[in-house]
N, C-alpha and C. Protein backbone atom coordinates (compact mmCIF):
# COMPACT_ATOMS: atom_id res chain seq x y z
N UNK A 1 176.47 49.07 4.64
CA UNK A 1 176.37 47.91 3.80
C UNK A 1 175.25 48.14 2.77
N UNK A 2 175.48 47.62 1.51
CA UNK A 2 174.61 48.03 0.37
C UNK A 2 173.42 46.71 0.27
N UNK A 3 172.28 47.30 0.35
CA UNK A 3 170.93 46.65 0.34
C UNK A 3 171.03 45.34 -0.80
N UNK A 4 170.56 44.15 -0.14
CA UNK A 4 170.78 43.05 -1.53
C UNK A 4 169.41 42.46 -1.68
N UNK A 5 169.02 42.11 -2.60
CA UNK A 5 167.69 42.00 -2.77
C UNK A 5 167.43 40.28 -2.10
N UNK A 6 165.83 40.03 -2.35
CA UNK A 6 165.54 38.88 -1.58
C UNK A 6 166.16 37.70 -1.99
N UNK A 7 165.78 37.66 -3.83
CA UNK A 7 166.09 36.95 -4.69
C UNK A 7 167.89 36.53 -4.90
N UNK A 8 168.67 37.69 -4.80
CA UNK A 8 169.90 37.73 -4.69
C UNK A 8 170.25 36.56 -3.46
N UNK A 9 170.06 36.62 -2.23
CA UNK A 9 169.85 36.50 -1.53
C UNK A 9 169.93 35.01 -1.41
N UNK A 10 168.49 34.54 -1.76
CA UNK A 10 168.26 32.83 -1.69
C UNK A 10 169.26 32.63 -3.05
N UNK A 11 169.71 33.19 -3.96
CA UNK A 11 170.02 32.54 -5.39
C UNK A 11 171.77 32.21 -4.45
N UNK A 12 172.13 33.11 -4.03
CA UNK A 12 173.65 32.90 -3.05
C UNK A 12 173.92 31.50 -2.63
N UNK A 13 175.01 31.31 -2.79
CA UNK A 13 176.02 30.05 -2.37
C UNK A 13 176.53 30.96 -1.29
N UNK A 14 176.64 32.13 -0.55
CA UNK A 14 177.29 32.32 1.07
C UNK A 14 177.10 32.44 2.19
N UNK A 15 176.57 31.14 2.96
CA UNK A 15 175.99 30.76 3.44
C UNK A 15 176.68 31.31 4.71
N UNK A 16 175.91 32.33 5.54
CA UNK A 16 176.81 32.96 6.74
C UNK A 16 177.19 34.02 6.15
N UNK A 17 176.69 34.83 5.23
CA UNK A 17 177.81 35.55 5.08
C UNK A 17 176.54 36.99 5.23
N UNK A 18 177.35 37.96 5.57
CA UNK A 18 176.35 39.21 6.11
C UNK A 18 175.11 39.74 4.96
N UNK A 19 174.34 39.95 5.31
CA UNK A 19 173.56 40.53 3.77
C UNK A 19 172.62 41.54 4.19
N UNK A 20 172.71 42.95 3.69
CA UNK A 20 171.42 43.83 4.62
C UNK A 20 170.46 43.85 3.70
N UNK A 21 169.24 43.51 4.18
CA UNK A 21 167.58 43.18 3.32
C UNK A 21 166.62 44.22 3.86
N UNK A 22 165.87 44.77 2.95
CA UNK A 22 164.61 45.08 3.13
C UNK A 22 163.51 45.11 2.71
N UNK A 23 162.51 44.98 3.34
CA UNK A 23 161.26 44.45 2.70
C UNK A 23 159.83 44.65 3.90
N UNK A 24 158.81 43.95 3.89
CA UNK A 24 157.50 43.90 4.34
C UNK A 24 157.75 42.65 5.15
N UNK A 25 157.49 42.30 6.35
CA UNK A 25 157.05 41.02 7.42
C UNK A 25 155.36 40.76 6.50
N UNK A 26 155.58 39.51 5.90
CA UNK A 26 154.52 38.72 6.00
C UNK A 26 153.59 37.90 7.06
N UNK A 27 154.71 37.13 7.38
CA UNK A 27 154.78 36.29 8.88
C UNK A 27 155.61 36.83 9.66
N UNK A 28 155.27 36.52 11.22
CA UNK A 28 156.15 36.84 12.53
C UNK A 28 155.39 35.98 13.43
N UNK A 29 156.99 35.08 14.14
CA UNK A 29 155.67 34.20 15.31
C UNK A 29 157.00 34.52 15.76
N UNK A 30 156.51 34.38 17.34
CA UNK A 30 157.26 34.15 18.37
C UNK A 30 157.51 32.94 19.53
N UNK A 31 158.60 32.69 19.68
CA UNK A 31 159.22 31.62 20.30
C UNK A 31 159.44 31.28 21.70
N UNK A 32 159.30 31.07 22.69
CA UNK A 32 159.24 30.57 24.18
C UNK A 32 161.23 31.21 24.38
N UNK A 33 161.11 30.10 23.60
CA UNK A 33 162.86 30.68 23.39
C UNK A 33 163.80 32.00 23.70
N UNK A 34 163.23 32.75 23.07
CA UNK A 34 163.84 34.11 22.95
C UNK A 34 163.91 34.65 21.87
N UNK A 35 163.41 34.12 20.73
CA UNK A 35 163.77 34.63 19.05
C UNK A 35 162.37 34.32 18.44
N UNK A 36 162.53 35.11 17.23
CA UNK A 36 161.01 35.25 16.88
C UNK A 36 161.72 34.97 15.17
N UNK A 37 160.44 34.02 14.50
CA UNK A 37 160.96 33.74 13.15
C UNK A 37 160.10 34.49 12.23
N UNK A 38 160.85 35.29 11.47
CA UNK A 38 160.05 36.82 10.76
C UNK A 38 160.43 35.94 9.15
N UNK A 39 159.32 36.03 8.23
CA UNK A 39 159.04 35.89 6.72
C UNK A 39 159.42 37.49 6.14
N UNK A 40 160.30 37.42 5.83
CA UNK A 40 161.02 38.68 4.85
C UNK A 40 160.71 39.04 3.41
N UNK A 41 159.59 39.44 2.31
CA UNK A 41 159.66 39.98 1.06
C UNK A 41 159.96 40.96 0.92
N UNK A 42 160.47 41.54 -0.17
CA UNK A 42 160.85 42.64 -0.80
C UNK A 42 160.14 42.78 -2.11
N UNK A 43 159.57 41.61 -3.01
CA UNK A 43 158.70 41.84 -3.94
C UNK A 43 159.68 41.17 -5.36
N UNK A 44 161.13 41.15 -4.77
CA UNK A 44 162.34 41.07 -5.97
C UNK A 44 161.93 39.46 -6.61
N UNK A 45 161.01 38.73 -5.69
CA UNK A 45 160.90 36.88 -6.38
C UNK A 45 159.45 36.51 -5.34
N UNK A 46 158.76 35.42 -5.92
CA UNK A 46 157.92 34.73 -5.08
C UNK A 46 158.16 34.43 -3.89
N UNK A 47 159.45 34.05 -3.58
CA UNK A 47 159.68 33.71 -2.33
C UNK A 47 159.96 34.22 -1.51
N UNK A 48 160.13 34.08 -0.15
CA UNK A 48 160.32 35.23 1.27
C UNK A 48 161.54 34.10 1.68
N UNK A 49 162.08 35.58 2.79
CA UNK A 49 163.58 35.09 3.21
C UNK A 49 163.13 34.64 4.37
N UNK A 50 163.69 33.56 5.14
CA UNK A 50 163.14 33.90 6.69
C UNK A 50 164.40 34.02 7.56
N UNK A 51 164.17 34.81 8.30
CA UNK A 51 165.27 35.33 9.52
C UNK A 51 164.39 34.49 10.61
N UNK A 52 165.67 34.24 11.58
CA UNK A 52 165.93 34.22 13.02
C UNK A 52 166.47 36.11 13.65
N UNK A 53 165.70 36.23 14.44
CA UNK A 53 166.56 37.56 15.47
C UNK A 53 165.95 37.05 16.55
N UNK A 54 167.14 37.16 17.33
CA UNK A 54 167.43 36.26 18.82
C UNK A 54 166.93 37.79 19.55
N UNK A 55 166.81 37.56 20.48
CA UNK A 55 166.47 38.63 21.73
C UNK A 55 167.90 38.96 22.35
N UNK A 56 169.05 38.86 21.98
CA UNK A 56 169.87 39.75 21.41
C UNK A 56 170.95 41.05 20.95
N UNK A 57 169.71 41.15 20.24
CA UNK A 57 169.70 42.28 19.38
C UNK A 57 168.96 43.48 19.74
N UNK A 58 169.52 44.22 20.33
CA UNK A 58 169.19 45.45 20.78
C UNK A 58 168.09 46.40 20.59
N UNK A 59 167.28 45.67 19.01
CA UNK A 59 166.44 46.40 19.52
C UNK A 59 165.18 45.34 19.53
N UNK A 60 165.15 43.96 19.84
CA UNK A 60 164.17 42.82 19.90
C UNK A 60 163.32 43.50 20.96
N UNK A 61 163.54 43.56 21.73
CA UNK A 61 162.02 44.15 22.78
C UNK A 61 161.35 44.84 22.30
N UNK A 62 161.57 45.88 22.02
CA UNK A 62 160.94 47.41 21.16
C UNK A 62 160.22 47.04 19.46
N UNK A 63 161.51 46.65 18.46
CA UNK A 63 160.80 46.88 17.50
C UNK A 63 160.31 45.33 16.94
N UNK A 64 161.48 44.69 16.99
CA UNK A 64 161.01 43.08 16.48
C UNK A 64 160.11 42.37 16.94
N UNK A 65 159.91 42.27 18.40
CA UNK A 65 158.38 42.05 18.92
C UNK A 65 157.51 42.94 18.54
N UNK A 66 157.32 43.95 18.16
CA UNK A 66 155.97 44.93 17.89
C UNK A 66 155.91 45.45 16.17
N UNK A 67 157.06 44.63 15.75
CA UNK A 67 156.84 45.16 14.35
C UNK A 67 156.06 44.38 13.43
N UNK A 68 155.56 45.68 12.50
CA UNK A 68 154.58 45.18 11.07
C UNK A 68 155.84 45.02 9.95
N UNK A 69 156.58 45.95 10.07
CA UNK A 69 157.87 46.13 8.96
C UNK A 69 159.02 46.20 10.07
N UNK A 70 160.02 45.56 9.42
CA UNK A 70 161.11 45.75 9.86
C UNK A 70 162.44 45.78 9.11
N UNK A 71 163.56 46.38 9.08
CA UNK A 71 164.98 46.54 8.55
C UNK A 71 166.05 45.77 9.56
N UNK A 72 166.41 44.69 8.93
CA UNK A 72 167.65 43.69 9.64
C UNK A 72 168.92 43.95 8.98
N UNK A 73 169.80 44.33 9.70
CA UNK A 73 171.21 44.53 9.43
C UNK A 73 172.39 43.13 9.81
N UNK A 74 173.10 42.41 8.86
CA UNK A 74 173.59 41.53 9.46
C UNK A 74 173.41 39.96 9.00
């Protein structure tokens, strides 16, 4: 899947629809829950994307809990 920028991104009307991003974690907190809410820039607009990744995702133990940067597919 071809990389879409941040800005692209929030400017979208497809709501659900797959988008692969990359960029720098600003923010990362973690949740009692099982999912941790990560602040996404890429630098493309002022604003940051924010993801949900649920515990999951195969690699939430390893890299999404311990990451400074991360690459989300999906």
């Amino acid at each position: 899947m071809k990389r879409t920028r941040v800005a692209r991104v929030l400017a979208s009307e497809q709501i659900g629809s797959p988008f692969t991003v990359m960029g720098w974690v600003r923010t990362k907190r973690e949740s009692k829950g099982g999912f941790s809410f990560i602040e996404l820039n890429d630098g493309s607009c002022i604003n940051s994307l924010q993801v949900i990744a649920g515990e999951n995702l195969p690699n939430y133990k390893g890299d999404v809990q311990n990451c400074k940067q991360v690459v989300l597919c999906g």
